[in-house]
Protein backbone atom coordinates (compact mmCIF):
# COMPACT_ATOMS: atom_id res chain seq x y z
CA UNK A 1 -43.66 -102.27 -147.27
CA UNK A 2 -42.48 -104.23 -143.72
CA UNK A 3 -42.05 -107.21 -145.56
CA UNK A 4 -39.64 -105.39 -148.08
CA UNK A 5 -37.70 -103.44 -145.29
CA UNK A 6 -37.62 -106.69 -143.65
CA UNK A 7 -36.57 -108.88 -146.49
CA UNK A 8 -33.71 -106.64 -147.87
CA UNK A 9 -32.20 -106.40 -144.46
CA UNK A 10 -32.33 -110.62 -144.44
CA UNK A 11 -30.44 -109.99 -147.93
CA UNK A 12 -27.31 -108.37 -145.94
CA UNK A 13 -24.47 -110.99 -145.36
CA UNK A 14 -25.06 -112.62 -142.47
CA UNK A 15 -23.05 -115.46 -142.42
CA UNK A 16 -20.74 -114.57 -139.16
CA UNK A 17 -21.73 -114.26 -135.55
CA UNK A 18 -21.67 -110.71 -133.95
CA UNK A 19 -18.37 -109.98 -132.43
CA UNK A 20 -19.20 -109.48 -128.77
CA UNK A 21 -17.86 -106.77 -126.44
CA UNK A 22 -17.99 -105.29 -123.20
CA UNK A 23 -19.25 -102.18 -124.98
CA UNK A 24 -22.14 -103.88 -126.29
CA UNK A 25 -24.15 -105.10 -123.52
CA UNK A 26 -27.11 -105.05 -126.02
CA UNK A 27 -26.35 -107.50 -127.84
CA UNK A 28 -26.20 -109.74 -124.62
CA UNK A 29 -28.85 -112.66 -124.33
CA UNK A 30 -30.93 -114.26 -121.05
CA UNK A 31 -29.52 -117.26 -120.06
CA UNK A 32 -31.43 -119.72 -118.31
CA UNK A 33 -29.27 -122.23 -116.31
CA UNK A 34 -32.26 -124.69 -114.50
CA UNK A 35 -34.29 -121.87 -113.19
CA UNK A 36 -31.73 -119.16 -112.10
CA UNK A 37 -30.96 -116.82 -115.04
CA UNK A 38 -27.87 -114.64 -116.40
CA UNK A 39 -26.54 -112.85 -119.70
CA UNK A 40 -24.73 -114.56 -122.36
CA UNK A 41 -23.09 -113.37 -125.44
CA UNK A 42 -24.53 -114.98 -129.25
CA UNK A 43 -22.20 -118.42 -128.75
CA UNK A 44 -23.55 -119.05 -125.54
CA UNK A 45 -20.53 -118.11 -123.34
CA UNK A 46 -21.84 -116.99 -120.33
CA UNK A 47 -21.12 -113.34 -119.87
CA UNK A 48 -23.29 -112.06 -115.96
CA UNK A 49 -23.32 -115.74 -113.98
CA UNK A 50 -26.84 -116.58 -113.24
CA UNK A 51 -28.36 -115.59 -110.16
CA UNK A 52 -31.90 -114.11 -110.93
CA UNK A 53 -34.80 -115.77 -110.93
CA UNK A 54 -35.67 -113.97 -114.56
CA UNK A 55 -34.09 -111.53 -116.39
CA UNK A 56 -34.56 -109.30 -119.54
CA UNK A 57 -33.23 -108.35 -122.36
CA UNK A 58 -30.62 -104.86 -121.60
CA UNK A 59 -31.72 -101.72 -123.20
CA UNK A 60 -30.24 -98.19 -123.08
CA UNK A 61 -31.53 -96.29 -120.00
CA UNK A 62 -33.82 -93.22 -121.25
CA UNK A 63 -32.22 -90.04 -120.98
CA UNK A 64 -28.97 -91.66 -119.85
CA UNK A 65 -25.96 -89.50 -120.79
CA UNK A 66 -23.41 -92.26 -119.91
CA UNK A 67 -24.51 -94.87 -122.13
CA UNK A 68 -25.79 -97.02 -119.32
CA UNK A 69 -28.02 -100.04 -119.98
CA UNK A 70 -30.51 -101.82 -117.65
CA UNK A 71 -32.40 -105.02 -117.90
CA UNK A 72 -35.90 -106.02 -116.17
CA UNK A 73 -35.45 -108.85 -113.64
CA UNK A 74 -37.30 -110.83 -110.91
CA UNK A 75 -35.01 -111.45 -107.14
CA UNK A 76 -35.93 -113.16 -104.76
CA UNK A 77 -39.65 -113.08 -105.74
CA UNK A 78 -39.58 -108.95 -106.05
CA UNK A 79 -39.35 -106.83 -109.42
CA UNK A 80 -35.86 -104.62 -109.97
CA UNK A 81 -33.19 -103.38 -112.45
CA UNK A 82 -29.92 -104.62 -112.96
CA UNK A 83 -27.75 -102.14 -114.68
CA UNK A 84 -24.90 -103.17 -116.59
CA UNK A 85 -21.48 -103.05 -115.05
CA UNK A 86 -23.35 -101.57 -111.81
CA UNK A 87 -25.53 -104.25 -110.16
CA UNK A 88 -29.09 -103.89 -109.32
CA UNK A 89 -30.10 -100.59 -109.53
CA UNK A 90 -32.42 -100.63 -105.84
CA UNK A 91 -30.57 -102.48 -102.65
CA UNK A 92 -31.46 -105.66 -101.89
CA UNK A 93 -32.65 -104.81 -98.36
CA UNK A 94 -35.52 -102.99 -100.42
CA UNK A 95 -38.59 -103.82 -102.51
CA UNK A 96 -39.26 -101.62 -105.77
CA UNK A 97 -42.56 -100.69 -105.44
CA UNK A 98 -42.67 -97.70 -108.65
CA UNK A 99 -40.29 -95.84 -110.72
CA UNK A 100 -41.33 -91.88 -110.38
CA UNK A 101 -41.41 -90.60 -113.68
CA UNK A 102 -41.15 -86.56 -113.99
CA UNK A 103 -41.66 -84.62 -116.98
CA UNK A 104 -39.04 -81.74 -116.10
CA UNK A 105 -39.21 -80.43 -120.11
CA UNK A 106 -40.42 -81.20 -123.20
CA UNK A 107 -37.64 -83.04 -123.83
CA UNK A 108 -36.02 -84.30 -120.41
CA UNK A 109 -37.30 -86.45 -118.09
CA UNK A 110 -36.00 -87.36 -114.03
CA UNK A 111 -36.76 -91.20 -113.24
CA UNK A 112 -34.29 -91.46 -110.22
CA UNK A 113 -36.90 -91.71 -107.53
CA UNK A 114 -38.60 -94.99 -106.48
CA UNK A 115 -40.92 -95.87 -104.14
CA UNK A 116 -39.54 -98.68 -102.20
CA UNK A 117 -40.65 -100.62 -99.04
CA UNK A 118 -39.04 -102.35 -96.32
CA UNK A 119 -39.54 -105.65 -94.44
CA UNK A 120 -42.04 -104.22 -92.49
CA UNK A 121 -43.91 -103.15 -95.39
CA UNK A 122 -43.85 -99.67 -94.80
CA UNK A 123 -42.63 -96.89 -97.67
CA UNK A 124 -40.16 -94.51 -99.19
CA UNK A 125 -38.25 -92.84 -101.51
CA UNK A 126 -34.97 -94.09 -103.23
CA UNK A 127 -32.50 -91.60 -105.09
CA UNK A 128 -30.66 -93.51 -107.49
CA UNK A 129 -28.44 -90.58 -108.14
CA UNK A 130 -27.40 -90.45 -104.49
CA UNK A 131 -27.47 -94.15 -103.92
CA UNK A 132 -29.49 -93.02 -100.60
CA UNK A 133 -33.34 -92.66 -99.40
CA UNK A 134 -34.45 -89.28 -99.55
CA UNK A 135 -37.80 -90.47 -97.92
CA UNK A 136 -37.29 -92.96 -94.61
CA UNK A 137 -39.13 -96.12 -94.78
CA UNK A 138 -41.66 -95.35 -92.45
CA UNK A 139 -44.51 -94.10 -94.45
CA UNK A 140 -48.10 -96.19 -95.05
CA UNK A 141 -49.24 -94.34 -98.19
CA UNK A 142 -47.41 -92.28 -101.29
CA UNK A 143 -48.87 -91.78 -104.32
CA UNK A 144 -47.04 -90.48 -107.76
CA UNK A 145 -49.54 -91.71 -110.03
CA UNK A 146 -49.04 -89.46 -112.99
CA UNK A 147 -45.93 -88.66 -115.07
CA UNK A 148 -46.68 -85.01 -115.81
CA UNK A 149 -47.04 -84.16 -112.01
CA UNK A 150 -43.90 -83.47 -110.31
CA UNK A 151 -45.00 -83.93 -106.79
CA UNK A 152 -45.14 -87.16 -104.71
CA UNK A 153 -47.57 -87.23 -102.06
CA UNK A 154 -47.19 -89.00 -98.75
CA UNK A 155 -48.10 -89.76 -95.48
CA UNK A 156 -48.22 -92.11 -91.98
CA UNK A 157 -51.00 -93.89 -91.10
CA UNK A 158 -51.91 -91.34 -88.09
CA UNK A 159 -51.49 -88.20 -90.20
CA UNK A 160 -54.64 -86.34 -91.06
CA UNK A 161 -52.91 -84.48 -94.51
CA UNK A 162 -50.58 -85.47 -97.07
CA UNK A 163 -46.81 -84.15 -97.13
CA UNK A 164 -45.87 -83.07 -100.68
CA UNK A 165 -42.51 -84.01 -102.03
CA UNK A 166 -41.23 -81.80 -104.85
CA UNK A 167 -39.56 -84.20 -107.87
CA UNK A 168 -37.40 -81.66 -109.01
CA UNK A 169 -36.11 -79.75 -105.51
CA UNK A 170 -36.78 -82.52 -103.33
CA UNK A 171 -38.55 -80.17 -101.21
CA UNK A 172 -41.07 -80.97 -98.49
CA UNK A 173 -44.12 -79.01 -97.62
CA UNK A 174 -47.26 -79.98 -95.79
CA UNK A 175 -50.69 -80.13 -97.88
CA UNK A 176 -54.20 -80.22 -96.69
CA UNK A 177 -55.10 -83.04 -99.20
CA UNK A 178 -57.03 -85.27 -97.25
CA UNK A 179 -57.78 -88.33 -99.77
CA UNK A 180 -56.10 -88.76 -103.22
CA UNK A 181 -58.23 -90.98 -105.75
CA UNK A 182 -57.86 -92.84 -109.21
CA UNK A 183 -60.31 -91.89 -111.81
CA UNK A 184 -61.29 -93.44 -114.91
CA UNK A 185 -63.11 -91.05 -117.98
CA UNK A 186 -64.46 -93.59 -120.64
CA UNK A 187 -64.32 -91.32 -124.16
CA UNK A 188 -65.23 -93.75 -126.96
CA UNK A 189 -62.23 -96.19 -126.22
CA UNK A 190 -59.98 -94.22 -124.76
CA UNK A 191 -59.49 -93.86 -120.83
CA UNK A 192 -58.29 -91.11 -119.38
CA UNK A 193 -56.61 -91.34 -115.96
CA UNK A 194 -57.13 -89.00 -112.91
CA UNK A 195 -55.92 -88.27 -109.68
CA UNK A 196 -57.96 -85.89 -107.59
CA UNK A 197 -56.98 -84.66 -104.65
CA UNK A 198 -59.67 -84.44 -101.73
CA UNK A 199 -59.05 -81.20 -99.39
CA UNK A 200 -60.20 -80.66 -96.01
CA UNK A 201 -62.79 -77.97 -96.85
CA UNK A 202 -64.56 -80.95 -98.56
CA UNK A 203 -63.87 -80.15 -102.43
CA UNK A 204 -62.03 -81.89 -105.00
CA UNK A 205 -59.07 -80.31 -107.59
CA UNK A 206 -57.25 -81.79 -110.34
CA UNK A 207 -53.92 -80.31 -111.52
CA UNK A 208 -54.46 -79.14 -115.19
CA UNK A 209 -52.33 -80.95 -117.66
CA UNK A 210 -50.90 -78.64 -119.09
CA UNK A 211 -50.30 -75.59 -116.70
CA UNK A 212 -50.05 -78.25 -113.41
CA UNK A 213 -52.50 -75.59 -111.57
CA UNK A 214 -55.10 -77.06 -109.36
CA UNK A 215 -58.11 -76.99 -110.63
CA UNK A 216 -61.77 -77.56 -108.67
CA UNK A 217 -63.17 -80.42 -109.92
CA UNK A 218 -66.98 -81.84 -109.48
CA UNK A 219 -66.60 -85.85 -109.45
CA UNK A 220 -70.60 -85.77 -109.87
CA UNK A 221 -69.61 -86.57 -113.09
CA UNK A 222 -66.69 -89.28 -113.42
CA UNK A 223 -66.68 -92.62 -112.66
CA UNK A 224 -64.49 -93.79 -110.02
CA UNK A 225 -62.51 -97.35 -110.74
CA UNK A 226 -59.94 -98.57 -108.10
CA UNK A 227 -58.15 -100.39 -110.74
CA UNK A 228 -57.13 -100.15 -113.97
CA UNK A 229 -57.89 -102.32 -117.31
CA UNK A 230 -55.72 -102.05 -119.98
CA UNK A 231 -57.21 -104.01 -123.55
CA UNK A 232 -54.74 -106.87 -124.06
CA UNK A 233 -54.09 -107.94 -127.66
CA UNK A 234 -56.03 -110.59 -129.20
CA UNK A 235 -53.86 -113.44 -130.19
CA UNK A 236 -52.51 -114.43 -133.27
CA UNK A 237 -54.66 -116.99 -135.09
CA UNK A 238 -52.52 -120.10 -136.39
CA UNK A 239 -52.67 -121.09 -139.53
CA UNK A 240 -55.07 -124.25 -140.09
CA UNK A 241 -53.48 -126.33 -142.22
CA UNK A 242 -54.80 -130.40 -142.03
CA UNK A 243 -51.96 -131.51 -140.43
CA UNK A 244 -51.04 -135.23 -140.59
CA UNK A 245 -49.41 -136.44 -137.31
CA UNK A 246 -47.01 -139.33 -137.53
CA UNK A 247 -48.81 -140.95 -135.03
CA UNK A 248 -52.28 -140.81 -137.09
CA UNK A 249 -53.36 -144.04 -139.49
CA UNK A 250 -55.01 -141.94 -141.67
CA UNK A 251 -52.86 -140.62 -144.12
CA UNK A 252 -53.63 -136.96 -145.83
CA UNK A 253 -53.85 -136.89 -149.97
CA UNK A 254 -50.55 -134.96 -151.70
CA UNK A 255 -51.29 -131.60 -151.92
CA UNK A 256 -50.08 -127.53 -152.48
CA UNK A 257 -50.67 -126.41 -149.01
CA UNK A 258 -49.23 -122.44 -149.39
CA UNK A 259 -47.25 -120.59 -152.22
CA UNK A 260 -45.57 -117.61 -150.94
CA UNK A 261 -44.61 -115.57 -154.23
CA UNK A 262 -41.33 -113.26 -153.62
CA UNK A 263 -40.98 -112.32 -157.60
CA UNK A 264 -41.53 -108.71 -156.34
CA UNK A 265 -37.99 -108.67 -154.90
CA UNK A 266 -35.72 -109.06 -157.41
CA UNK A 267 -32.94 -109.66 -155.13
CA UNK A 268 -34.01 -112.71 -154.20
CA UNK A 269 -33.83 -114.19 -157.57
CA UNK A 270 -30.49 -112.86 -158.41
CA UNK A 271 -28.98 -114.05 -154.57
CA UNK A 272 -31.13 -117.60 -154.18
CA UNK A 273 -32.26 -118.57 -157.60
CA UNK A 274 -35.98 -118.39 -156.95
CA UNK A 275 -39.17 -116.69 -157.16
CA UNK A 276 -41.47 -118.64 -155.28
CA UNK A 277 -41.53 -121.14 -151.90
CA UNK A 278 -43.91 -123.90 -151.89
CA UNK A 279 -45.16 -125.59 -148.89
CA UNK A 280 -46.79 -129.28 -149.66
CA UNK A 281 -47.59 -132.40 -148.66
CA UNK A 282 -46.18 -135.76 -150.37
CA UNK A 283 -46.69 -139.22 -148.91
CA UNK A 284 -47.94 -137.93 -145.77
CA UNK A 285 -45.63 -135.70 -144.78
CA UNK A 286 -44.91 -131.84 -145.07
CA UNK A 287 -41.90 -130.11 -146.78
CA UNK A 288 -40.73 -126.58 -148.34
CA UNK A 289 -39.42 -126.64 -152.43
CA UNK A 290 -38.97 -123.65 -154.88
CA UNK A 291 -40.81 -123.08 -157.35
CA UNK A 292 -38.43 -125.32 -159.72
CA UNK A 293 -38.56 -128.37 -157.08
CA UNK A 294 -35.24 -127.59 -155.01
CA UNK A 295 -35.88 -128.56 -151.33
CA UNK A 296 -35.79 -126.26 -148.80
CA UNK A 297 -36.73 -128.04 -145.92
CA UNK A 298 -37.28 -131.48 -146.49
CA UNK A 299 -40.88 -133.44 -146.22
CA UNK A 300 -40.45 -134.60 -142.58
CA UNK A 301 -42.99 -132.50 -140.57
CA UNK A 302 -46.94 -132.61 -140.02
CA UNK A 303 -47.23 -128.78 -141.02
CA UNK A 304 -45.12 -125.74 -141.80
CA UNK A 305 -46.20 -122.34 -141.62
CA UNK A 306 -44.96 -118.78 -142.58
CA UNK A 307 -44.54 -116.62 -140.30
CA UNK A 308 -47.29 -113.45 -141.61
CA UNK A 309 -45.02 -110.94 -141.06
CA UNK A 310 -41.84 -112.29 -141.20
CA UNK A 311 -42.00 -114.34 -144.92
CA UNK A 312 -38.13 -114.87 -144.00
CA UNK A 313 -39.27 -117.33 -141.37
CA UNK A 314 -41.27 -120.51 -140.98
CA UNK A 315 -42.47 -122.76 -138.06
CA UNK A 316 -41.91 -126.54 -138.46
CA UNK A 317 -44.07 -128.56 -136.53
CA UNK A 318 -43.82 -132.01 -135.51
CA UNK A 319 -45.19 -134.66 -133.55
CA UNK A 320 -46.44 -131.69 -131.36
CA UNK A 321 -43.18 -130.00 -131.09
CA UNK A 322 -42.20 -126.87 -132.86
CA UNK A 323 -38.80 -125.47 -134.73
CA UNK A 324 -38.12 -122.73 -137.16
CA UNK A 325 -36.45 -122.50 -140.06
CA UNK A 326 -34.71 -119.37 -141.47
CA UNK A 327 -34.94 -119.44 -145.16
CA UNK A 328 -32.55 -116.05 -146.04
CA UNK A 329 -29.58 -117.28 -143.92
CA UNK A 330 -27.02 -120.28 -144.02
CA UNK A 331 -27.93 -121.61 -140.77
CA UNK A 332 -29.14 -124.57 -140.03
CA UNK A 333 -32.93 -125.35 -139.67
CA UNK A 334 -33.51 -125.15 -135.58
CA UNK A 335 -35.33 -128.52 -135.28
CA UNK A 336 -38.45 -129.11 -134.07
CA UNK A 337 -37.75 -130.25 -130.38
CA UNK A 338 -39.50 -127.03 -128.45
CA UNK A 339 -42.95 -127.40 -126.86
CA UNK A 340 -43.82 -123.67 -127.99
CA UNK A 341 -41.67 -120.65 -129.95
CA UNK A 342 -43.60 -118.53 -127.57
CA UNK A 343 -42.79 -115.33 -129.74
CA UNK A 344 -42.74 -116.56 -133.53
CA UNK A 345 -44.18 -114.17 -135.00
CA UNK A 346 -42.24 -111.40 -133.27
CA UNK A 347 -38.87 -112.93 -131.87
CA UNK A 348 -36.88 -110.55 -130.37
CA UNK A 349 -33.70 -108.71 -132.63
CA UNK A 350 -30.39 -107.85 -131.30
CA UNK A 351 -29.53 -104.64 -133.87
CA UNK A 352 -25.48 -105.90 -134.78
CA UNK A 353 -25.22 -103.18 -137.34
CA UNK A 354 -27.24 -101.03 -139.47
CA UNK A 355 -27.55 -104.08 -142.04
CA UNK A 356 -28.04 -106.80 -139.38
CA UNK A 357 -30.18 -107.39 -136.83
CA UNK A 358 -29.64 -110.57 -134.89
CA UNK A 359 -32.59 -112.77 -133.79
CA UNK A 360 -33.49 -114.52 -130.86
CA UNK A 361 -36.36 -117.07 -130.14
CA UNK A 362 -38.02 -117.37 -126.94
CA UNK A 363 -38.65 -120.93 -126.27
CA UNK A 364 -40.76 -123.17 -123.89
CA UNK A 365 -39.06 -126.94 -123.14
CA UNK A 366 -40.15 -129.52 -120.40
CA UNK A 367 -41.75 -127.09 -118.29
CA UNK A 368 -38.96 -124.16 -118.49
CA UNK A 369 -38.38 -121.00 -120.80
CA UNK A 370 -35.26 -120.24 -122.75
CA UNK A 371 -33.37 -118.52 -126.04
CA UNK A 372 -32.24 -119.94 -129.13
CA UNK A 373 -30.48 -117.79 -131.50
CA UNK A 374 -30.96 -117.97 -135.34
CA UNK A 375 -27.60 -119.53 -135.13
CA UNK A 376 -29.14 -122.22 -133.47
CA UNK A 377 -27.48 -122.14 -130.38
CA UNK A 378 -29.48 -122.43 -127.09
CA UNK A 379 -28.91 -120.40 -124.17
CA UNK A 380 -30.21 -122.47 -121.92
CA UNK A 381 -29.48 -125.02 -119.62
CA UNK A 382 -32.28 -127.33 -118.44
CA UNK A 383 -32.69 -130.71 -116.75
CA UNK A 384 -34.36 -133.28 -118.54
């Protein structure tokens, strides 16, 4: 069912390159010029001048009523935001430490406090809103570890209890908490995270999840674990096609390699005149024909492969380098000059319209990473 959705939305015209606009700071792409990183539009004009040291793709802030968009990016060595038409979102003068993330309702949230430090590595609190710190950087410990808690918790390095910062009010009160810990409960493979609060009568609550009461809490039974492990996915297994490198004396025998059958969409017969695509070998070498011998990509390269969820796509390789070639468009084939797609199987997609989404490749070449659009364009500049 993917591969239909995917496949009919291929189907859509998409012979013409996005219009770009200031209103559309979505459909804007990473630019890498040697190292120091901007925004570009989908020709390659350079929208934001570099001066990052990495940057994101922009996104629509959560909960935003304005329409704002943000990207992820790396300064001077230190996480931030930059929002569009704004800047960066935390002060240069500042670290970001944490965004505070506060469930006010069901269906609002407040993520306008972080926890920042200065150059003398001590902490506080940043209002976005107000553009201001509502906590001094002068604190050695403040903890906001959980979403659905709507207190931040805080103190110097002299101070025998924890100050409690309200989320919503921005009030201040003083606590008797004592120690605040992170706590790991192991249920079959799911891991449920704690923070317990240790008081100075010696016992240990837990603020319920629901009604955000403290709770007393025995830790006799919990496992305590500083940090946190998160399962990482399992990479993608390549396909294992004998590949026959131009370099290599040995030459493979002529052979059907992979037959990918689209006869179940009928579309594609009536649009491109064929049911199936046929990867093979002939005298050596590795090509792409339909299932009535008109070449799709021509037998130049020591392997192709489909892409397994995306059977609009396919990865040329040769001599050790890698391309891709889009088989639903009228672009060009993007040769095979990269030292990795990095994200093949899922590039990223810039939605253009409800029929179009455009897509980007991240790319690895001599050392650096970059974009190249399924245009074929690269958004890169990088020295040789």
């Amino acid at each position: 069912m993917k591969n239909l959705i995917f496949l009919l939305l291929l189907l859509i015209n998409i012979t013409s390159f996005p219009q770009q606009s200031n209103e559309r700071p979505d459909l804007l792409i990473p630019f890498n010029d040697n190292g120091i990183w901007g925004w570009c539009d989908t020709l390659g004009n350079v929208v934001i001048k570099p001066k990052y040291s990495q940057v994101g793709f922009f996104y629509k802030v959560r909960g935003s009523s304005n329409q704002a968009y943000q990207s992820n990016i790396n300064h001077n060595g230190h996480k931030n935001f930059y929002i569009y038409n704004s800047g960066l979102l935390i002060p240069e003068k500042y670290v970001l430490v944490k965004n505070v993330v506060f469930v006010v309702s069901k269906d609002t949230t407040n993520n306008d406090l972080y926890i920042v430090k200065n150059n003398k590595e001590l902490l506080g609190i940043y209002h976005t809103k107000t553009k201001s710190l509502i906590l001094e950087c002068e604190y050695d410990s403040i903890y906001a570890a959980r979403n659905n808690e709507k207190h931040i918790f805080f103190k110097k390095k002299g101070d025998k209890v924890f100050s409690k910062l309200n989320g919503s009010t921005l009030d201040i009160t003083t606590t008797d908490i004592i120690a605040i810990s992170y706590w790991n409960h192991y249920i079959h493979n799911y891991v449920d995270e704690l923070v317990l609060y240790k008081h100075q009568d010696g016992n240990w609550t837990r603020l319920n999840d629901s009604t955000h009461v403290a709770e007393n809490f025995d830790v006799g039974d919990w496992q305590y674990d500083e940090d946190l492990y998160y399962a990482v996915d399992s990479p993608f297994s390549e396909n294992t096609h004998a590949t026959n490198s131009t370099n290599s004396s040995e030459i493979l025998p002529d052979k059907i390699l992979e037959i990918k059958d689209f006869s179940m969409y009928p579309t594609i017969k009536e649009k491109y005149g064929f049911q199936k695509l046929i990867i093979s070998r002939m005298n050596g070498r590795v090509g792409m024909s339909t299932e009535k011998d008109s070449i799709v990509v021509p037998f130049i390269y020591d392997d192709i492969i489909f892409n397994e969820y995306n059977p609009g796509y396919v990865k040329l390789i040769n001599e050790g380098k890698e391309g891709v070639k889009l088989i639903f468009t009228s672009y060009p084939i993007i040769e095979a000059k990269y030292d990795k797609i990095k994200d093949f199987e899922f590039p990223h997609s810039l939605k253009v319209n409800d029929h179009w989404s455009f897509v980007v490749f991240h790319v690895q070449i001599g050392g650096q990473n970059g974009y190249v659009g399924e245009n074929g364009i690269e958004y890169f500049r990088v020295k040789n």
